[in-house]
C-alpha atoms as a PDB file:
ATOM      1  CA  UNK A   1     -15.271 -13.281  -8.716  1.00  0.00           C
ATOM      2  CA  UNK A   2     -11.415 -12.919  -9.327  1.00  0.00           C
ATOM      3  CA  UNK A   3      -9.229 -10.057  -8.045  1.00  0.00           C
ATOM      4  CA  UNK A   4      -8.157  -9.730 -11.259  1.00  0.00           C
ATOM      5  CA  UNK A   5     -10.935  -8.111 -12.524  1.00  0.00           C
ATOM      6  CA  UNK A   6     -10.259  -5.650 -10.013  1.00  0.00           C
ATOM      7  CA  UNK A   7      -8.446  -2.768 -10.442  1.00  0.00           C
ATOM      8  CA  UNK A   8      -6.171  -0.653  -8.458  1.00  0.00           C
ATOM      9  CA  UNK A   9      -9.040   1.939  -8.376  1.00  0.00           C
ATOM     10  CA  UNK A  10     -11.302  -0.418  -7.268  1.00  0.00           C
ATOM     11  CA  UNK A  11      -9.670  -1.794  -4.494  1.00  0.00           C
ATOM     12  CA  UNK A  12      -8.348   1.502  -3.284  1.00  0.00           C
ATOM     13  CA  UNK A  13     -11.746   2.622  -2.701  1.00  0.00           C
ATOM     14  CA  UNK A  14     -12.518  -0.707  -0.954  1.00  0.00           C
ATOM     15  CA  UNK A  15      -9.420   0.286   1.504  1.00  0.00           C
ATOM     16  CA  UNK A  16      -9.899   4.260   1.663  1.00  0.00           C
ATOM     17  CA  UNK A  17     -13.653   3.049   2.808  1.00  0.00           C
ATOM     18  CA  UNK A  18     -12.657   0.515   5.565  1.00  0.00           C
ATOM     19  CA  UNK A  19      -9.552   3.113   6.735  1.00  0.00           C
ATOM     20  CA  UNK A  20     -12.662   6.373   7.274  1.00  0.00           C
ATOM     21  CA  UNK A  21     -14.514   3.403   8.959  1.00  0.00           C
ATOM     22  CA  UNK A  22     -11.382   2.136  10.908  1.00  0.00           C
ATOM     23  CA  UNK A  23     -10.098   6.099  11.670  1.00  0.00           C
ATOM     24  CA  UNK A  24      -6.914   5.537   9.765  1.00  0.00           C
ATOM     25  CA  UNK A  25      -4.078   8.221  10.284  1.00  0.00           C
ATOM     26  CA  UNK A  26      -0.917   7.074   9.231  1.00  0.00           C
ATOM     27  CA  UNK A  27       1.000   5.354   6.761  1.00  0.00           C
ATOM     28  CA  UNK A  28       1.799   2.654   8.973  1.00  0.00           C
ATOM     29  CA  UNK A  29      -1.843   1.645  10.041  1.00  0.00           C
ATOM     30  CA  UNK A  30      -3.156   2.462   5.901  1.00  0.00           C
ATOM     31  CA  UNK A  31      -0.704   0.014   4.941  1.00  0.00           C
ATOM     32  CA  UNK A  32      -1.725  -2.697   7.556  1.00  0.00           C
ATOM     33  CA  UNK A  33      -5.406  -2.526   5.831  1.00  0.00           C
ATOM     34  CA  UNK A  34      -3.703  -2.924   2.868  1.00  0.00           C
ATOM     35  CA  UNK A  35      -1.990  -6.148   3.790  1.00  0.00           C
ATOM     36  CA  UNK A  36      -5.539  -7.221   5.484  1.00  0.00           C
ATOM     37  CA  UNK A  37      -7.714  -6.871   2.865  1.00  0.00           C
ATOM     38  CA  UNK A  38      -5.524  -8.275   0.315  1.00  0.00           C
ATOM     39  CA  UNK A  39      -4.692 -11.318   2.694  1.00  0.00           C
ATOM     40  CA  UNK A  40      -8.270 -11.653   2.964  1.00  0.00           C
ATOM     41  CA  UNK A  41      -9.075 -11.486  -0.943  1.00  0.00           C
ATOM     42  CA  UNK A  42      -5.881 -13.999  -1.079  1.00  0.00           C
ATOM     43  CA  UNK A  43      -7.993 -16.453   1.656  1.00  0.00           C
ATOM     44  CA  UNK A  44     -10.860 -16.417  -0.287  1.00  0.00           C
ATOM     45  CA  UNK A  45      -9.221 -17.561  -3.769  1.00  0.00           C
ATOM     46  CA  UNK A  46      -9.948 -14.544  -5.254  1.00  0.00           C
ATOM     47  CA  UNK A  47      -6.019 -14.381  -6.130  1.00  0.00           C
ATOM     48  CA  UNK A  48      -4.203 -16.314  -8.067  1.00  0.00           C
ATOM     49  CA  UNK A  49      -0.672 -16.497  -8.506  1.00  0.00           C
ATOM     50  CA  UNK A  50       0.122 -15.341 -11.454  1.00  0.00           C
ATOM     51  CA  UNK A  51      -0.925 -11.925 -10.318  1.00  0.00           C
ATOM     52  CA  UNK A  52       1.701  -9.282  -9.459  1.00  0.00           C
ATOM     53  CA  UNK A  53       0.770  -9.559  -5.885  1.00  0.00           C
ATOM     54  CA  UNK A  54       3.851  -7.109  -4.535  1.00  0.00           C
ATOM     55  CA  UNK A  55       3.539  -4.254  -6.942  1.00  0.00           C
ATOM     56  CA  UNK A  56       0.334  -4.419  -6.496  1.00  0.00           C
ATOM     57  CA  UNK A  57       0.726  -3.922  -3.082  1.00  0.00           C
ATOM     58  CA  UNK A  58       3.521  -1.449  -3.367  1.00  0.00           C
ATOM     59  CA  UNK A  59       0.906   0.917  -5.381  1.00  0.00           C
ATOM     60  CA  UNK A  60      -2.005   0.719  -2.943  1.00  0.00           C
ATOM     61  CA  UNK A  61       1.165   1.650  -0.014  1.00  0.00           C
ATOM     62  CA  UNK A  62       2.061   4.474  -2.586  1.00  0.00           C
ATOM     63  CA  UNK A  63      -1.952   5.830  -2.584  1.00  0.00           C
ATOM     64  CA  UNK A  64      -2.081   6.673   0.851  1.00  0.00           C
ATOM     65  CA  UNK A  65      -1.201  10.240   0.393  1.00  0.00           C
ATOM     66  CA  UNK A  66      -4.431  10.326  -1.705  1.00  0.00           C
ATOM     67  CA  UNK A  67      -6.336   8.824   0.809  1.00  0.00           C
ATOM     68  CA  UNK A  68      -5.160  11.380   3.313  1.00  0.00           C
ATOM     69  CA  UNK A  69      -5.658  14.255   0.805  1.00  0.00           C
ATOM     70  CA  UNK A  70      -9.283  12.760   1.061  1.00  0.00           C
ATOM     71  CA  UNK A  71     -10.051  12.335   4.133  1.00  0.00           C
ATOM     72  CA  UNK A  72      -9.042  15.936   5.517  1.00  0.00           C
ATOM     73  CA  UNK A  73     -12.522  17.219   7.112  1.00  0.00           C
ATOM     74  CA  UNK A  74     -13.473  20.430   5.936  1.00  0.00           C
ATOM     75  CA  UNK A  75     -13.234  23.823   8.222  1.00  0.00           C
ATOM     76  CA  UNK A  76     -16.374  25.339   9.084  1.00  0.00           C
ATOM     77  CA  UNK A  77     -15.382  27.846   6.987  1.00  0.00           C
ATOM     78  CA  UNK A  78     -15.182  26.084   3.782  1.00  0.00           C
ATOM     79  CA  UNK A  79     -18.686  24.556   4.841  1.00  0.00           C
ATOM     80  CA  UNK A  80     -20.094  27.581   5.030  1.00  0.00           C
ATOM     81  CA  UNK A  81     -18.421  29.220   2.201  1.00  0.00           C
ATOM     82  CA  UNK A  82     -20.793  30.140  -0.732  1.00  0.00           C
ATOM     83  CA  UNK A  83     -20.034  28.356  -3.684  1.00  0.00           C
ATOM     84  CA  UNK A  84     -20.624  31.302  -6.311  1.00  0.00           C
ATOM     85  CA  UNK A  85     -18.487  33.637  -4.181  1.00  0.00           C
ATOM     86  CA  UNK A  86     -15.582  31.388  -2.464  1.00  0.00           C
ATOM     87  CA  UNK A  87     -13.254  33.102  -0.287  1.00  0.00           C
ATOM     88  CA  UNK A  88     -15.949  36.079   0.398  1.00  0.00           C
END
């Protein structure tokens, strides 16, 4: 299989997975994985070089905050909040 018939959305989920996994926190470890796992896809010859290799990378960088926004863990309160009456 090619990268390129992976998309952004694809491989996102492939890092947000490994950075839960891994306990990521910050941008500066998130975009470490990033670098990894693309390296890795890269060592594998699942890139090739006609591929836009640095905005790609520059987009996954950009998707940490979504990542974050993720991977808050919910208060007990919103886990025991009752779906049909929130905020009872």
């Amino acid at each position: 299989m090619h990268l390129d018939t992976l998309n952004t959305s694809e491989l996102f989920t492939e890092i947000a997975e490994l950075a839960r996994t891994e306990g990521v926190t910050g941008q500066n470890s998130w975009n470490e994985l990033v670098n990894q796992v693309l390296e890795g896809h890269e060592d594998i010859g699942e890139m090739n070089d006609d591929q836009d290799l640095e905005g790609l990378r520059k987009d996954l960088y950009m998707k940490y905050t979504e990542y974050a926004r993720e991977s808050v863990p919910e208060s007990d309160a919103a886990i025991s909040e009752d779906p049909n009456n929130p905020h009872a």
